[in-house]
Protein backbone atom coordinates (compact mmCIF):
# COMPACT_ATOMS: atom_id res chain seq x y z
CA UNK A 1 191.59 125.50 90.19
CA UNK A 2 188.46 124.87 88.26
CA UNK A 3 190.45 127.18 85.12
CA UNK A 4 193.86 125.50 85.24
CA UNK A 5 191.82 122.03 85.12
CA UNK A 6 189.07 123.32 82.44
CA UNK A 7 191.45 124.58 80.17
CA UNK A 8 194.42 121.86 80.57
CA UNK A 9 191.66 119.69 79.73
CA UNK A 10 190.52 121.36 76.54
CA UNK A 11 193.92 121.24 75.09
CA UNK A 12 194.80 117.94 76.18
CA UNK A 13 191.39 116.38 74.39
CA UNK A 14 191.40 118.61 71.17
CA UNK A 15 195.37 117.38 70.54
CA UNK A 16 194.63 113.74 71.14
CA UNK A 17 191.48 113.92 69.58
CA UNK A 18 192.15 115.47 66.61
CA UNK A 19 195.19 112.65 66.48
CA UNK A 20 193.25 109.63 66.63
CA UNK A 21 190.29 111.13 64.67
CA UNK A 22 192.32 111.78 61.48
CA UNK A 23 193.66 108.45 60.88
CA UNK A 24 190.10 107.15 61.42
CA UNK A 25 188.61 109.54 58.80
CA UNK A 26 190.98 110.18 55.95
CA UNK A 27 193.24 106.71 56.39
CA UNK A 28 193.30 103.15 55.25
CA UNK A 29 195.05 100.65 57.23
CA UNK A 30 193.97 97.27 59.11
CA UNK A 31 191.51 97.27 61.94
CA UNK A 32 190.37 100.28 61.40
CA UNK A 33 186.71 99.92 61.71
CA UNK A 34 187.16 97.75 64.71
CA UNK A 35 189.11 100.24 66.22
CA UNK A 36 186.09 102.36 65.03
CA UNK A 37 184.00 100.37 66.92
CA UNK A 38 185.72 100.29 70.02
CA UNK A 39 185.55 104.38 70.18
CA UNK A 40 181.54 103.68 69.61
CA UNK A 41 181.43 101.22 72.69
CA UNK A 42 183.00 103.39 74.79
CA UNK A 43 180.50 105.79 74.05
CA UNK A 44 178.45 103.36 75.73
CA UNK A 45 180.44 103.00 79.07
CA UNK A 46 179.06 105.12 81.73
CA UNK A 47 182.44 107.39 83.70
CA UNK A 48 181.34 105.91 87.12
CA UNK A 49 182.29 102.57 85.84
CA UNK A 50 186.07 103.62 85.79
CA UNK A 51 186.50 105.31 88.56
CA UNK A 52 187.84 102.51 91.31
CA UNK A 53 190.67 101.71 88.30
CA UNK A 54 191.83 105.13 88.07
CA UNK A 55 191.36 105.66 91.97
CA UNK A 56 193.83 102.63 92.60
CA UNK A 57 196.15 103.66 89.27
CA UNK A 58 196.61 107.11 90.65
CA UNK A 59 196.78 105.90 94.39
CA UNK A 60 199.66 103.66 93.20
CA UNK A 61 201.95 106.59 91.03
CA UNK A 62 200.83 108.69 94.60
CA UNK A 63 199.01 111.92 92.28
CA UNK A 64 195.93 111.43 94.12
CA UNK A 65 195.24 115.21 95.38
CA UNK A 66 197.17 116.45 92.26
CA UNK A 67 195.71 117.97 89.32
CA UNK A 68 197.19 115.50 87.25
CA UNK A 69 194.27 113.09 88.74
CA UNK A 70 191.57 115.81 87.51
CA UNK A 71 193.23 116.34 83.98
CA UNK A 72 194.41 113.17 82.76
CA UNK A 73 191.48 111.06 83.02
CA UNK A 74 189.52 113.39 80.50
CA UNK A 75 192.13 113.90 78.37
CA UNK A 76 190.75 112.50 75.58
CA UNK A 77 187.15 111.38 74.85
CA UNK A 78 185.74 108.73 72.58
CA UNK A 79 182.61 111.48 72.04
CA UNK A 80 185.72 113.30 70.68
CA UNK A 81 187.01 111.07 68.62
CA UNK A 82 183.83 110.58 67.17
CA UNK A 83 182.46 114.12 66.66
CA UNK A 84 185.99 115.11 64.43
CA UNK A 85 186.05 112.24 62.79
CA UNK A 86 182.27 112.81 61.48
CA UNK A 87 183.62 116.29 61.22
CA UNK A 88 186.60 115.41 58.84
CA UNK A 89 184.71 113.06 56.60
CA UNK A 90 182.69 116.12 55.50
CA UNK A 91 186.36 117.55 54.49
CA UNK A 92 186.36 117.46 50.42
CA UNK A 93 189.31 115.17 49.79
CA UNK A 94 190.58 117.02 46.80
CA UNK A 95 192.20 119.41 48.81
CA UNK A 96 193.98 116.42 51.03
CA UNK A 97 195.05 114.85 46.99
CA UNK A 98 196.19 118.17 45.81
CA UNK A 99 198.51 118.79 48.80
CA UNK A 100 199.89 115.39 48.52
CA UNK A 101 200.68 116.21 44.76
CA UNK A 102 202.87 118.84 46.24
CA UNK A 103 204.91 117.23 48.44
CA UNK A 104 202.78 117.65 51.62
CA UNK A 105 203.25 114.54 54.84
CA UNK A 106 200.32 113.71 56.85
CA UNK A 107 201.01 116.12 59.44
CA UNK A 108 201.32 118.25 57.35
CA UNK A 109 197.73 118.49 55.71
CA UNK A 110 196.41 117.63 58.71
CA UNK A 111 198.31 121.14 60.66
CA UNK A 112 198.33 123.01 57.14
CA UNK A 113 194.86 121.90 55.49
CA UNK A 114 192.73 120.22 58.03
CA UNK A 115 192.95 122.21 60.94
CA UNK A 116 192.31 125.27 59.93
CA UNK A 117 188.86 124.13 58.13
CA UNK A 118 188.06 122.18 61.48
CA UNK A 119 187.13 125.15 63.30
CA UNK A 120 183.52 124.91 63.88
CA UNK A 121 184.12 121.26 65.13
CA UNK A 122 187.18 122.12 66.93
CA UNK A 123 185.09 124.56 69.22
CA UNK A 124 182.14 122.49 69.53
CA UNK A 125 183.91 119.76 71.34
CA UNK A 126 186.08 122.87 73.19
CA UNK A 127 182.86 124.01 74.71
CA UNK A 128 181.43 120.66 75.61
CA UNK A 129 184.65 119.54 77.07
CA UNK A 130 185.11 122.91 79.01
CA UNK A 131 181.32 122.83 80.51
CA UNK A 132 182.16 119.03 81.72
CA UNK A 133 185.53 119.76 83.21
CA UNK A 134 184.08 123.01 84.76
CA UNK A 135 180.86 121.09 85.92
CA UNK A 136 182.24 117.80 86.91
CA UNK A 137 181.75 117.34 90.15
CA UNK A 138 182.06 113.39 91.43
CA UNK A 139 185.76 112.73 90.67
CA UNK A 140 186.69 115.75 91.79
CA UNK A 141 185.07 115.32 95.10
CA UNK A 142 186.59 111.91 95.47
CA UNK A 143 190.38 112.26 94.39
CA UNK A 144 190.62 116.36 95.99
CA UNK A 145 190.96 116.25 99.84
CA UNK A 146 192.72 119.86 100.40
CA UNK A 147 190.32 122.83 100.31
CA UNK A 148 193.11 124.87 98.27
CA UNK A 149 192.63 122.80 94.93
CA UNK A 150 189.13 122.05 95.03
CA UNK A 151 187.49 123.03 91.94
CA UNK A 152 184.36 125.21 91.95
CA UNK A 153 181.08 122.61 92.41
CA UNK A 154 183.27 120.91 95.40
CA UNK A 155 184.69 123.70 97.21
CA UNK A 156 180.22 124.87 96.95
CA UNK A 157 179.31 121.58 98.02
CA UNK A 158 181.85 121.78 100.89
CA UNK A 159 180.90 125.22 101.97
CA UNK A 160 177.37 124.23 102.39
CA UNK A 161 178.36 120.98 104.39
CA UNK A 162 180.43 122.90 106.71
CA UNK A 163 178.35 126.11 107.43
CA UNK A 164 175.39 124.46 107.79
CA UNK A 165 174.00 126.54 110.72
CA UNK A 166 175.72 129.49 110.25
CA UNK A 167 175.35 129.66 106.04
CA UNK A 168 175.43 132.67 104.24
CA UNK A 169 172.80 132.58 101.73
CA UNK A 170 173.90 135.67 100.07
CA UNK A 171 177.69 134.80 99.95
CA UNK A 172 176.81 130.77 98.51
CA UNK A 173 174.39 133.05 95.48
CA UNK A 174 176.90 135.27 95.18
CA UNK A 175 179.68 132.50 94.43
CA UNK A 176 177.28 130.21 92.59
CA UNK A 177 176.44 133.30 90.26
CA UNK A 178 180.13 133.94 89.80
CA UNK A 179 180.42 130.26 89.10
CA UNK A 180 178.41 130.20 86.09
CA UNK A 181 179.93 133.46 84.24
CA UNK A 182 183.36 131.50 82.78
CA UNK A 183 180.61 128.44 80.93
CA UNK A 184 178.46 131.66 79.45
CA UNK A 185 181.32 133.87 78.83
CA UNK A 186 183.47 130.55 76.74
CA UNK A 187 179.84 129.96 74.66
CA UNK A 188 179.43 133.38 73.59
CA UNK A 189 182.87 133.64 72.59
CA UNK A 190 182.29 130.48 70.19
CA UNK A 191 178.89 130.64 69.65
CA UNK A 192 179.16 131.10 65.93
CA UNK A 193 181.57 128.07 65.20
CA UNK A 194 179.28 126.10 67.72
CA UNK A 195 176.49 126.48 65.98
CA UNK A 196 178.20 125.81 62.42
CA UNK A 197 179.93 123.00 63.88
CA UNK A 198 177.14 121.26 65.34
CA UNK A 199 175.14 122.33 61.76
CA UNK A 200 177.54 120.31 59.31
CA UNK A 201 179.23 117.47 61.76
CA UNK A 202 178.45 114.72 60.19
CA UNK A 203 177.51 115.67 56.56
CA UNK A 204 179.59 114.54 53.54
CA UNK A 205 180.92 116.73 51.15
């Protein structure tokens, strides 16, 4: 459970992310910085605060229990939007000029061109997303009822609760320890465009 959510997550923020962050860092059009802005206040806004609205939005399209309640509420991130768009401004823009010369659309450089230099931020927010989806632990707890799709820190937490007397010390170690491997194995995979990403977000070229 805690994989399907983890990764359906990851993809879900780094496609809407990297859409709203491109318009916002290689665009002109009207309300742009306050649309900026808004993406900075809801850096601001702490999850808890949302949670009754989503509780009663997904209690009225009846997906509480689902893992559409898990995935679609971190589906896309203002931290996101603002770590690729500090990534993109560092993008030389000659290369965005010379493909428009050529014929190129905007989805185009940003599929053809873009992308495939946003690597090192790409990954950066893929890791951080898939250690919060894999770690999250409240709204998980409070939209997951059945024991079959409880993701990883809830089904713990539940273990604990209900074996109380009887626990298992070395079974609850041995699944906490198995817990952790996916988080460590997904870092060291990406280490090297973590560390790059995290090394030039945010500079200008």
């Amino acid at each position: 459970n805690s994989a399907i959510v983890a990764i359906a997550t990851v993809i879900l923020t780094l496609l809407v992310d990297l859409l709203a962050a491109y318009p916002l860092a290689r665009m002109e059009f009207r309300g742009k910085k306050g649309i900026f802005l808004l993406v900075l206040v809801g850096l601001m806004v702490p999850t808890e605060v949302t949670f009754v609205t989503l509780f009663l939005m997904f209690h009225s399209v009846g997906w509480l229990g689902t893992y559409q309640a898990l995935i679609l509420p971190a589906a896309a991130s203002p931290f996101g939007v603002f770590l690729l768009r500090q990534f993109f401004l560092a993008i030389p823009r000659d290369l965005e000029d010379a493909a428009r010369i050529d014929g190129c659309s905007r989805l185009r450089i940003l599929f053809t061109i873009i992308l495939p230099l946003s690597k090192p931020g790409l990954a950066t927010l893929a890791i951080f997303t898939f250690l919060l989806s894999w770690n999250n632990f409240l709204w998980p707890l409070i939209v997951m009822t059945d024991p079959e799709k409880m993701t990883v820190p809830v089904i713990l937490t539940y273990y604990v609760a209900s074996f109380r007397e009887s626990m298992e010390w070395g079974t609850l170690m041995a699944a906490a320890v198995a817990a952790s491997v996916p988080p460590v194995v997904i870092f060291l995979l990406f280490q090297r465009h973590f560390v790059r990403g995290i090394a030039t977000t945010g500079l200008k070229g």
